[in-house]
C-alpha atoms as a PDB file:
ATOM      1  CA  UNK A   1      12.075 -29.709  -4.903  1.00  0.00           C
ATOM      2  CA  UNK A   2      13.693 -29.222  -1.485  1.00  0.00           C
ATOM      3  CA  UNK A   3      12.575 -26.377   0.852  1.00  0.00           C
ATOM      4  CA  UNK A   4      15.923 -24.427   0.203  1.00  0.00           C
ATOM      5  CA  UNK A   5      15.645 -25.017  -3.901  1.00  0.00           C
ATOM      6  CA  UNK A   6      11.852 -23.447  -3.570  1.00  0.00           C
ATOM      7  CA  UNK A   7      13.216 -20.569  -1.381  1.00  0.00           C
ATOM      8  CA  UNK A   8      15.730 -19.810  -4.461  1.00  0.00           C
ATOM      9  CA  UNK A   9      13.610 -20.287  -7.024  1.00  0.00           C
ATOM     10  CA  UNK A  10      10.872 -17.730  -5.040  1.00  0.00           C
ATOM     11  CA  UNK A  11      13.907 -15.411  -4.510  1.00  0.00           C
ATOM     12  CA  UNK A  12      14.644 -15.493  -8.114  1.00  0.00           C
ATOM     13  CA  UNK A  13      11.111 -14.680  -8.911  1.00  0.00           C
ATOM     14  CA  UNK A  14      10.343 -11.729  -6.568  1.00  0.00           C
ATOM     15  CA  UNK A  15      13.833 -10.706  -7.924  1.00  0.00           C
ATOM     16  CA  UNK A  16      12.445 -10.561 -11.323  1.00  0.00           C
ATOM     17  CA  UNK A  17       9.195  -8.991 -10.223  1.00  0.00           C
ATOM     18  CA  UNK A  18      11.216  -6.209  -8.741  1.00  0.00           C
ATOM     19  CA  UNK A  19      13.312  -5.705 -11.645  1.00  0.00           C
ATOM     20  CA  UNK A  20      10.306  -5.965 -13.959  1.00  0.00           C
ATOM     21  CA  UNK A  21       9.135  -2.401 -11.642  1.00  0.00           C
ATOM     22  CA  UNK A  22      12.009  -0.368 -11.465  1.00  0.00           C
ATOM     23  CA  UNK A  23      12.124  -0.995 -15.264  1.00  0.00           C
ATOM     24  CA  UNK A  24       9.093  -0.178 -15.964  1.00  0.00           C
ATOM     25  CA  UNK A  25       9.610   3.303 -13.151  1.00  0.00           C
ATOM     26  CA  UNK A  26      12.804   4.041 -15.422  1.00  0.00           C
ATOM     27  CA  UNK A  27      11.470   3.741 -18.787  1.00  0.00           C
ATOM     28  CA  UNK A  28       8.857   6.468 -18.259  1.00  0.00           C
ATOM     29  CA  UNK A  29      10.897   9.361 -16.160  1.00  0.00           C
ATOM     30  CA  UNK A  30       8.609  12.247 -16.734  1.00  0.00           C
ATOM     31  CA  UNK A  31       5.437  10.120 -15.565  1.00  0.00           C
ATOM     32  CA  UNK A  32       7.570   9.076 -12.435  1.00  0.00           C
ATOM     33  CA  UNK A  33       8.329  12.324 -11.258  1.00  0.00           C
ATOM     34  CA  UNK A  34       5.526  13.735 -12.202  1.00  0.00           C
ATOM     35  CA  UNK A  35       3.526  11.623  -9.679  1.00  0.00           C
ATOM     36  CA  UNK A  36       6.252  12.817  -7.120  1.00  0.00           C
ATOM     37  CA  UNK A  37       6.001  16.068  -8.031  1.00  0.00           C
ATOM     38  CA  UNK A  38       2.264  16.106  -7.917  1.00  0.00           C
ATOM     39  CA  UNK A  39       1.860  14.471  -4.429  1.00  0.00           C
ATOM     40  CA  UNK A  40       4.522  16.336  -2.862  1.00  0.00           C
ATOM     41  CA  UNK A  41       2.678  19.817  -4.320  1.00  0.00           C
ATOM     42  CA  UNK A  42      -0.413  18.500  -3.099  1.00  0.00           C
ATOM     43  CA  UNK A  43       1.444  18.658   0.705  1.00  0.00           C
ATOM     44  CA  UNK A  44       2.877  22.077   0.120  1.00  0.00           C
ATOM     45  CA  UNK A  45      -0.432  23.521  -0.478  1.00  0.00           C
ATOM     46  CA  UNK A  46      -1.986  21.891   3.065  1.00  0.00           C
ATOM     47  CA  UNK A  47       0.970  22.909   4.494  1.00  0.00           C
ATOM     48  CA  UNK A  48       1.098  26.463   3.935  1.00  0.00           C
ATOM     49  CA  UNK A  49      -2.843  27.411   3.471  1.00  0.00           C
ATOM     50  CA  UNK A  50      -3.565  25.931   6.715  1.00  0.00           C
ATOM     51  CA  UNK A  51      -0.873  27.688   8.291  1.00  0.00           C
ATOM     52  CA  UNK A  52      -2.678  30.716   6.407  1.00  0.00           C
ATOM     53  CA  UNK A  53      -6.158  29.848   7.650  1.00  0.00           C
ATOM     54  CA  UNK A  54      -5.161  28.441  11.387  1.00  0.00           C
ATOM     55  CA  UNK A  55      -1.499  30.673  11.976  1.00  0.00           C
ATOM     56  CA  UNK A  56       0.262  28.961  15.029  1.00  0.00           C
ATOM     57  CA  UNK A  57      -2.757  26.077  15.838  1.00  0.00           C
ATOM     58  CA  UNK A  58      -1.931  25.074  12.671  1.00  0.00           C
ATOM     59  CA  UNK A  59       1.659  23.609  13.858  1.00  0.00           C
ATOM     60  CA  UNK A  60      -0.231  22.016  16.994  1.00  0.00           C
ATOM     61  CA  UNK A  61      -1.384  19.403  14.535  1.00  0.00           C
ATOM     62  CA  UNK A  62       1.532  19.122  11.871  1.00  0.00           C
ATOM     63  CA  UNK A  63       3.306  16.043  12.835  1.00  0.00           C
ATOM     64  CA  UNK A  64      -0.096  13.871  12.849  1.00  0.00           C
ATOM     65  CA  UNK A  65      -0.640  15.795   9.761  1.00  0.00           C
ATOM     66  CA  UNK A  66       2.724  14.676   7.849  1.00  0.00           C
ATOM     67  CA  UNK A  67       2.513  10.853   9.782  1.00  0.00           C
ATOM     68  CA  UNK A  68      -0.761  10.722   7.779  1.00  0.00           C
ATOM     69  CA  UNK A  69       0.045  11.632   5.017  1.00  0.00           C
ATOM     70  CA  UNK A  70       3.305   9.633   4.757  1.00  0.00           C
ATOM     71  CA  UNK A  71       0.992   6.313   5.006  1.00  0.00           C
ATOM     72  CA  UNK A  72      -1.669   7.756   3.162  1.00  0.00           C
ATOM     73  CA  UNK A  73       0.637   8.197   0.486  1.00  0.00           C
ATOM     74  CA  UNK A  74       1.878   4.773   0.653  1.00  0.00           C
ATOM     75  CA  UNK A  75      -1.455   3.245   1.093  1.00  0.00           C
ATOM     76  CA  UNK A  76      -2.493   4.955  -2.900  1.00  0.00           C
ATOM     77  CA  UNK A  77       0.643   3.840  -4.155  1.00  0.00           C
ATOM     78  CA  UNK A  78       0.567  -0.112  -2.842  1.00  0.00           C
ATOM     79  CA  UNK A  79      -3.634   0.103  -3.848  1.00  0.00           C
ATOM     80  CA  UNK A  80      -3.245   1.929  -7.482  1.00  0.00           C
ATOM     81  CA  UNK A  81      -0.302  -0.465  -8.248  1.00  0.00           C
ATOM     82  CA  UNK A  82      -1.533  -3.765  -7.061  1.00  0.00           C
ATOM     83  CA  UNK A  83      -4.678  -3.410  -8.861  1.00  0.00           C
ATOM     84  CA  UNK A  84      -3.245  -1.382 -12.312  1.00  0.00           C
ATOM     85  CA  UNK A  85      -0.798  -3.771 -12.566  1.00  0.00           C
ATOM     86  CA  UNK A  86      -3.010  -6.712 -12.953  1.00  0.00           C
ATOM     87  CA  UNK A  87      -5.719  -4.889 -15.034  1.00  0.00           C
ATOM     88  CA  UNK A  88      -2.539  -3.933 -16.965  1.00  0.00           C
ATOM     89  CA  UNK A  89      -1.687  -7.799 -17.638  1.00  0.00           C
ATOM     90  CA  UNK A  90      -5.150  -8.509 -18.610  1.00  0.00           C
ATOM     91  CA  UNK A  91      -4.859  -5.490 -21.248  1.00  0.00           C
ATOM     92  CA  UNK A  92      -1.302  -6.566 -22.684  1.00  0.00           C
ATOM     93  CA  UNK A  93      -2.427  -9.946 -22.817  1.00  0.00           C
ATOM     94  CA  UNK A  94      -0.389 -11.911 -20.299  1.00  0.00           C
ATOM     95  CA  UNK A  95      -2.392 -12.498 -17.341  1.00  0.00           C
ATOM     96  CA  UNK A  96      -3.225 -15.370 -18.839  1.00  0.00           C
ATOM     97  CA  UNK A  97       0.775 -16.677 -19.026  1.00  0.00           C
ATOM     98  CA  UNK A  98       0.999 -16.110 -15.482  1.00  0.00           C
ATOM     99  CA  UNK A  99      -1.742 -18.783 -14.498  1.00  0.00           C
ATOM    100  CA  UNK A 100       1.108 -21.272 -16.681  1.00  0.00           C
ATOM    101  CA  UNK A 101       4.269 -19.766 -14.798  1.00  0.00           C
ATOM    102  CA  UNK A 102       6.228 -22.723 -13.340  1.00  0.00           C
ATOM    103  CA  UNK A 103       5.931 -21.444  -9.558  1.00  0.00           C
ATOM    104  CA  UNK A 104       2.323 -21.234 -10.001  1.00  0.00           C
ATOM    105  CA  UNK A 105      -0.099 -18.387  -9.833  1.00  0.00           C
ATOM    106  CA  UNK A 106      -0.371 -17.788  -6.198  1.00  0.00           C
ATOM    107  CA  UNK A 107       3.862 -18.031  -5.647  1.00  0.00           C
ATOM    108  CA  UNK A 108       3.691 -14.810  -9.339  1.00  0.00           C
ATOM    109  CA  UNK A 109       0.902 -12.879  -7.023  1.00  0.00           C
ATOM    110  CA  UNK A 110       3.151 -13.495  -3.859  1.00  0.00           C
ATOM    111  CA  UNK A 111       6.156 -12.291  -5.461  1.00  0.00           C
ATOM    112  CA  UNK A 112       3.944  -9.284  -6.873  1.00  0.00           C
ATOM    113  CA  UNK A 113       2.719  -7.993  -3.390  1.00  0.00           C
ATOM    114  CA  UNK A 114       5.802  -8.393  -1.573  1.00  0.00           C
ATOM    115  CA  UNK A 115       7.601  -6.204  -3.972  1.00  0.00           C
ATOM    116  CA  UNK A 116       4.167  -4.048  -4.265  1.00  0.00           C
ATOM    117  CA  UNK A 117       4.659  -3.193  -0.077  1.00  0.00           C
ATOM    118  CA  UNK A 118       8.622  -2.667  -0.615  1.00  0.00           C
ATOM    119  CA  UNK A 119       7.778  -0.035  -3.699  1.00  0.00           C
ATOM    120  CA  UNK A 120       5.148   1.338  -1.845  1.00  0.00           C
ATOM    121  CA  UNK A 121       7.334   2.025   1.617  1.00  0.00           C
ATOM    122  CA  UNK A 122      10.376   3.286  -0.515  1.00  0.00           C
ATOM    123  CA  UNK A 123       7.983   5.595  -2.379  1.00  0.00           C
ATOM    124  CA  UNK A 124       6.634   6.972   1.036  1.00  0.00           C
ATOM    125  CA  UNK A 125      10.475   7.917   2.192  1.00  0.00           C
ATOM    126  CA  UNK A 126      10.913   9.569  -0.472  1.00  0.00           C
ATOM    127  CA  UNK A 127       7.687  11.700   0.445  1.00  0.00           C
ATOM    128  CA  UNK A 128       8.485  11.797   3.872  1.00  0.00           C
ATOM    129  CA  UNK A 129      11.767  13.526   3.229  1.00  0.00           C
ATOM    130  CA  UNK A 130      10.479  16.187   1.373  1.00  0.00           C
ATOM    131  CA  UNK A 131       7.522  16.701   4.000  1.00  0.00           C
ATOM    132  CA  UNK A 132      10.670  16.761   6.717  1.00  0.00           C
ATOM    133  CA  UNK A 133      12.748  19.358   4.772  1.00  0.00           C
ATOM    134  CA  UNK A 134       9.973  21.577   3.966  1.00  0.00           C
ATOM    135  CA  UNK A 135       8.327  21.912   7.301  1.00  0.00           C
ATOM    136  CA  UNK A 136      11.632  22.124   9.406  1.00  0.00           C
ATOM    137  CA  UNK A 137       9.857  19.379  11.702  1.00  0.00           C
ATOM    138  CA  UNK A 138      11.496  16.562  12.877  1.00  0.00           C
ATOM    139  CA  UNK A 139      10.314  12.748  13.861  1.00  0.00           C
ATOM    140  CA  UNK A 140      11.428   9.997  14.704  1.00  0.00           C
ATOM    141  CA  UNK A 141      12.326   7.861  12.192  1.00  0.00           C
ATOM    142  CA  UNK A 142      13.232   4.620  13.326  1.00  0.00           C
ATOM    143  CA  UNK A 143      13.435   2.182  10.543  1.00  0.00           C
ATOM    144  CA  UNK A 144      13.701  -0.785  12.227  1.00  0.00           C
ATOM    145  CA  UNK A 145       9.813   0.171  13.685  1.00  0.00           C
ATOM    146  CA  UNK A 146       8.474   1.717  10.891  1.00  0.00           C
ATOM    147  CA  UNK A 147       9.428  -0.879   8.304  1.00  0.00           C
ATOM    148  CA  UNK A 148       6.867  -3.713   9.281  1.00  0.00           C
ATOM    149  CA  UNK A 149       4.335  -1.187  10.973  1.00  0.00           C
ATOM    150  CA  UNK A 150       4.058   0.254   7.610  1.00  0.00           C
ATOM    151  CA  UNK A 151       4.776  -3.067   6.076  1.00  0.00           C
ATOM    152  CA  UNK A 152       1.458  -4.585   7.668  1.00  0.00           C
ATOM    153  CA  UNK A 153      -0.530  -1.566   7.747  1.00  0.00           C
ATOM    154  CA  UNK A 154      -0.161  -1.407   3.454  1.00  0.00           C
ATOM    155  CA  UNK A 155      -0.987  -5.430   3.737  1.00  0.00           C
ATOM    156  CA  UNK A 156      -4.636  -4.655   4.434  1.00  0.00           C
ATOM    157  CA  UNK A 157      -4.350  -2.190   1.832  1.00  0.00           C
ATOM    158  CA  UNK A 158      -2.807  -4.763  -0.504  1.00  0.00           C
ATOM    159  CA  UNK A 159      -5.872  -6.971   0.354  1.00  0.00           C
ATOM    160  CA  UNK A 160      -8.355  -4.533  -0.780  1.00  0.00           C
ATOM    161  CA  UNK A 161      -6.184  -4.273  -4.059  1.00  0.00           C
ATOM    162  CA  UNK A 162      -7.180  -7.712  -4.378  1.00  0.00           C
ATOM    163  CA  UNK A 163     -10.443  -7.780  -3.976  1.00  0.00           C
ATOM    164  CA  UNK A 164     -10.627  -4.703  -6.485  1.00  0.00           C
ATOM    165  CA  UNK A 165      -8.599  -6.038  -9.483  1.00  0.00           C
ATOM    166  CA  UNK A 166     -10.545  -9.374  -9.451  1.00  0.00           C
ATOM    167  CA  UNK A 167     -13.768  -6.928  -9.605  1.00  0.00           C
ATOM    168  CA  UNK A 168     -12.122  -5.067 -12.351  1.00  0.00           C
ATOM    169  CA  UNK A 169     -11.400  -8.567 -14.513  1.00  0.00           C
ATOM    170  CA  UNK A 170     -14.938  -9.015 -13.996  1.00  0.00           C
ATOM    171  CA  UNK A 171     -17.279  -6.044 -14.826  1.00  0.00           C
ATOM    172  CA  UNK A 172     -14.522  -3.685 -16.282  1.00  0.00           C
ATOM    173  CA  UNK A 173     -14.646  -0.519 -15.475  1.00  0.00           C
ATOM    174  CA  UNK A 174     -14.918  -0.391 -12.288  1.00  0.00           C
ATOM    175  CA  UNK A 175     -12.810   3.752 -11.487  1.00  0.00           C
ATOM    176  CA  UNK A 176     -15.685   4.721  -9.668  1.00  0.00           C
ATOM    177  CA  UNK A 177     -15.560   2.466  -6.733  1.00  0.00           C
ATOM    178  CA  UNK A 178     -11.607   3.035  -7.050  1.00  0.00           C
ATOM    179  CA  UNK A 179     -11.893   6.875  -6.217  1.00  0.00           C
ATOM    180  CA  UNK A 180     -14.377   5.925  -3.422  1.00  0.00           C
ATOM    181  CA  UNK A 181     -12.056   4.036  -1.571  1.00  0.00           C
ATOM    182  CA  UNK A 182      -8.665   6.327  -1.866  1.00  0.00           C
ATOM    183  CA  UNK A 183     -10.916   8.953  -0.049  1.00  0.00           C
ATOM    184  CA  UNK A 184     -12.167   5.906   2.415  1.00  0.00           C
ATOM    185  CA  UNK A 185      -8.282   5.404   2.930  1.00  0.00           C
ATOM    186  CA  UNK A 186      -8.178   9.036   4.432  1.00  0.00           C
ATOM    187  CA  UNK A 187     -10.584   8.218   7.022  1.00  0.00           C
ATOM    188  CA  UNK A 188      -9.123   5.174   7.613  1.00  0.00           C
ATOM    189  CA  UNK A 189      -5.828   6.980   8.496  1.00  0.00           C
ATOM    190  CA  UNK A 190      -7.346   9.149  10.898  1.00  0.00           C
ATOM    191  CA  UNK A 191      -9.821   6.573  12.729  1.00  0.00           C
ATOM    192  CA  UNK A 192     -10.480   7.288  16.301  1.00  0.00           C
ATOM    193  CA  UNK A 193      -8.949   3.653  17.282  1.00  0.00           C
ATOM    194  CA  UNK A 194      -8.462   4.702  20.979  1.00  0.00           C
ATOM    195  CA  UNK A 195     -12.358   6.247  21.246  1.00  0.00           C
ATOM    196  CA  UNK A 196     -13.459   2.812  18.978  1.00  0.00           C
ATOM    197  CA  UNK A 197     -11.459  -0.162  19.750  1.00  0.00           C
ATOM    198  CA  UNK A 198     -13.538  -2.213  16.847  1.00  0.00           C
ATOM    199  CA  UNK A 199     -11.841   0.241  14.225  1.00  0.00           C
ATOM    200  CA  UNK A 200      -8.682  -1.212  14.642  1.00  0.00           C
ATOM    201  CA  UNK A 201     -10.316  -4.145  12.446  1.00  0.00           C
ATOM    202  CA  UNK A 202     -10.372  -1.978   9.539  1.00  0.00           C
ATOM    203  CA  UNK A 203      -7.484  -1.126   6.702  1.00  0.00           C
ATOM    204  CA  UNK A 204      -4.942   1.254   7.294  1.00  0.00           C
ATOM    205  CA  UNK A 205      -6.377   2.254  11.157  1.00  0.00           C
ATOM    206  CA  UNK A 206      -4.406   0.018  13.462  1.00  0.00           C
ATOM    207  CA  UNK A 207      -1.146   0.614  11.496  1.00  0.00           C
ATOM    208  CA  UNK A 208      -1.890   4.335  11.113  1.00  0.00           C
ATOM    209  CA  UNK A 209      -2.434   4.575  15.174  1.00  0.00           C
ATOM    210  CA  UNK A 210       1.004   2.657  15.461  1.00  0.00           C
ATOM    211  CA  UNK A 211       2.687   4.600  13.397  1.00  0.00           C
ATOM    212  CA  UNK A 212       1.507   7.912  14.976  1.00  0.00           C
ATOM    213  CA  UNK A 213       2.925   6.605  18.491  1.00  0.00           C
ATOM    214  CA  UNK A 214       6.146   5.478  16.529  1.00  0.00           C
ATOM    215  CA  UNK A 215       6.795   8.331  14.490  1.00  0.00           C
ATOM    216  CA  UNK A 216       5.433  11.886  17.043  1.00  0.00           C
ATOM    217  CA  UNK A 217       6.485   9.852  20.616  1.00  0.00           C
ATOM    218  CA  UNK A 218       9.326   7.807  19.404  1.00  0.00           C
ATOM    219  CA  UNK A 219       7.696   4.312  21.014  1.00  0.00           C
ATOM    220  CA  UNK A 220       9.890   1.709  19.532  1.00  0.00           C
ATOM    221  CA  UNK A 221       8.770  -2.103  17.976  1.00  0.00           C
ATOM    222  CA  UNK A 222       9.296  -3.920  21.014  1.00  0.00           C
ATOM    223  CA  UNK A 223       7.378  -1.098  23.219  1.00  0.00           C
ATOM    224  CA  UNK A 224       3.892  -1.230  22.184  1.00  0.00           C
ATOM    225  CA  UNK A 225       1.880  -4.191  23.819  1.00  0.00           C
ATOM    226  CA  UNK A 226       1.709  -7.334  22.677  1.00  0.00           C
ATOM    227  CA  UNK A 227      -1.956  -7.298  21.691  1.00  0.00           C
ATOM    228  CA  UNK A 228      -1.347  -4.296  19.489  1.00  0.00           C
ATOM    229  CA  UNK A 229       1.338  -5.935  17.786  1.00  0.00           C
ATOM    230  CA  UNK A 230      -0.606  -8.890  17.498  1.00  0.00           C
ATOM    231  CA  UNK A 231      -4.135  -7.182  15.740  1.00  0.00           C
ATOM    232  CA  UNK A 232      -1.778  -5.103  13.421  1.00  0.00           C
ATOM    233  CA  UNK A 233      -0.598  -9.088  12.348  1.00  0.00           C
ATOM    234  CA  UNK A 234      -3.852 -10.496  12.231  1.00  0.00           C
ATOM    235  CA  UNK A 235      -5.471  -7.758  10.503  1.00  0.00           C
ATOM    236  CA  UNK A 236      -2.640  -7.427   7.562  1.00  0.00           C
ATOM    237  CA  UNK A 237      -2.541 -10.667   7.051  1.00  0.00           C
ATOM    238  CA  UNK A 238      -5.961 -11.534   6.969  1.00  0.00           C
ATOM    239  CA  UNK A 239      -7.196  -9.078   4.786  1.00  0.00           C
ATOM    240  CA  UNK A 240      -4.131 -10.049   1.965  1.00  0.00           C
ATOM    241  CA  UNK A 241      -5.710 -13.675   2.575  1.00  0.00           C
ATOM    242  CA  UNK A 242      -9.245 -12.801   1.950  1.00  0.00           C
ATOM    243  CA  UNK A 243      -8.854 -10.301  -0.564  1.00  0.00           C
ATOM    244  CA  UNK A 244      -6.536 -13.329  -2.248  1.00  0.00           C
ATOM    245  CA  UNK A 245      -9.186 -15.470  -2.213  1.00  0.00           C
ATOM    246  CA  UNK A 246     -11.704 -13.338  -3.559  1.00  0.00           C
ATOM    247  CA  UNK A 247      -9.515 -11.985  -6.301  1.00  0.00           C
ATOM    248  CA  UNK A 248      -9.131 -15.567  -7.481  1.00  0.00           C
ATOM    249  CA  UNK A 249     -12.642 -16.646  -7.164  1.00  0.00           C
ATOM    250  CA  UNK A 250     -13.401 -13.767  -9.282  1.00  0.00           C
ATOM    251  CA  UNK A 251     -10.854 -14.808 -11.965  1.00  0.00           C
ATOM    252  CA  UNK A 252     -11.938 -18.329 -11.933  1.00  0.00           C
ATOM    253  CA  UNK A 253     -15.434 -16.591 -13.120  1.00  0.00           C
ATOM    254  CA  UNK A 254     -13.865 -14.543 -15.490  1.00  0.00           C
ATOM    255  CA  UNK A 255     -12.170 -17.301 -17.167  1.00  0.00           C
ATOM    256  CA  UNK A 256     -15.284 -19.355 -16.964  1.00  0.00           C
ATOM    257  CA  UNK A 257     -17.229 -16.430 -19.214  1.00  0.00           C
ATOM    258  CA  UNK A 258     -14.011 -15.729 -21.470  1.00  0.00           C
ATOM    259  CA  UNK A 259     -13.533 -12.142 -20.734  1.00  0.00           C
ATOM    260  CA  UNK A 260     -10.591 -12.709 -18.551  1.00  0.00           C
ATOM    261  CA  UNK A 261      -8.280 -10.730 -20.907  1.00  0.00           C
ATOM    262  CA  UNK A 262     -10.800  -8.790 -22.765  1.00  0.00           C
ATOM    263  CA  UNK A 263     -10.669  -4.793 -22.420  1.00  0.00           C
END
């Protein structure tokens, strides 16, 4: 096939994918806004007890407070559903049909992440809105910068995913080390990358400082330096690459001791 028939044929696929989630979003309406619902109540309580507890210091720190959030939000959702929805096709059955897909394995997984990120960021708008209208605060909300900052910051995210699912094929039942990391993301968000240049290495940090600058100082794409730009790059893609690799390395095992698809 020519370069412009595979580009198609991955179009048609992450197409699919895409459809395949808003479907499955649609079909169950309560349990959609009911994870809305619940994150956005979540907000409302930090929002107005710490404006109980800490009166007017409280506002000093409200826009890092609803920046945070916003990606922290994103980061669950792009985490949760990378890894759910392949421990989901192992459950139904079908993980196994997606090793025989005609685009192969890694182009289905491809597909799967890129519409994972674009879930995950249109999720976090809707979020962010609702943050916006209820603390009369405004940002700046450049899309044209906050798109691929939050669009490689959720990579490394997506990466971890990865890594996680392929554990959970493997030994099971793995929630534990799931609820570890969502409260490791939180830290992540608020890593001191400016006091510890070597954080910037880790998920979620590099793209959370980024966005912070982006979002409370209004620093456009093309402002930051180079090198910043470059590390938020590196670091996205690399961990989606390594956790890739791992998550099929640990499938290949699975497969090798049968329990691929067993729950």
């Amino acid at each position: 096939m020519s370069v412009a028939a595979d580009t198609r044929a991955f179009a048609v696929l992450v197409s699919a994918v895409a459809r395949k989630q808003f479907i499955l979003l649609k079909r169950y309406p309560i349990n959609t806004f009911g994870a809305l619902l619940g994150i956005y109540a979540f907000f409302v309580f930090l929002f107005f007890g710490g404006r109980t507890v800490a009166g007017p210091a409280f506002d000093d720190s409200l826009d890092s407070l609803i920046v945070g959030y916003f990606l922290v939000t994103m980061a669950f959702s792009a985490y949760q559903d990378l890894a759910g929805a392949v421990m989901r096709e192992a459950q139904w059955g079908t993980l196994e049909q997606l090793y025989m897909a005609p685009q192969g394995f890694g182009h289905v997984m491809a597909a799967k992440t890129i519409v994972n990120i674009a879930f995950s960021l249109l999720w976090g708008g809707a979020i962010l809105a609702l943050m916006l209208v209820t603390t009369g605060n405004s940002l700046s909300v450049d899309v044209l910068t906050i798109v691929p900052l939050g669009a490689f910051a959720l990579a490394s995210v997506v990466g971890v995913g990865f890594a996680m699912a392929g554990l959970a094929l493997l030994y099971k039942r793995v929630n534990s080390i799931f609820g570890l990391l969502q409260f490791g993301f939180v830290g992540l968000a608020a890593a001191p990358v400016e006091q510890l240049p070597i954080l910037r290495m880790l998920p979620l940090a590099q793209g959370s400082y980024m966005l912070q600058r982006a979002m409370t100082d209004g620093v456009r794409l093309w402002e930051f330096p180079v090198t910043d730009l470059v590390v938020l790059v590196v670091v996205g893609v690399g961990y989606v690459a390594v956790g890739y690799l791992v998550f099929r390395s640990l499938t290949t095992r699975a497969r090798k001791k049968g329990v691929l698809g067993h729950y």
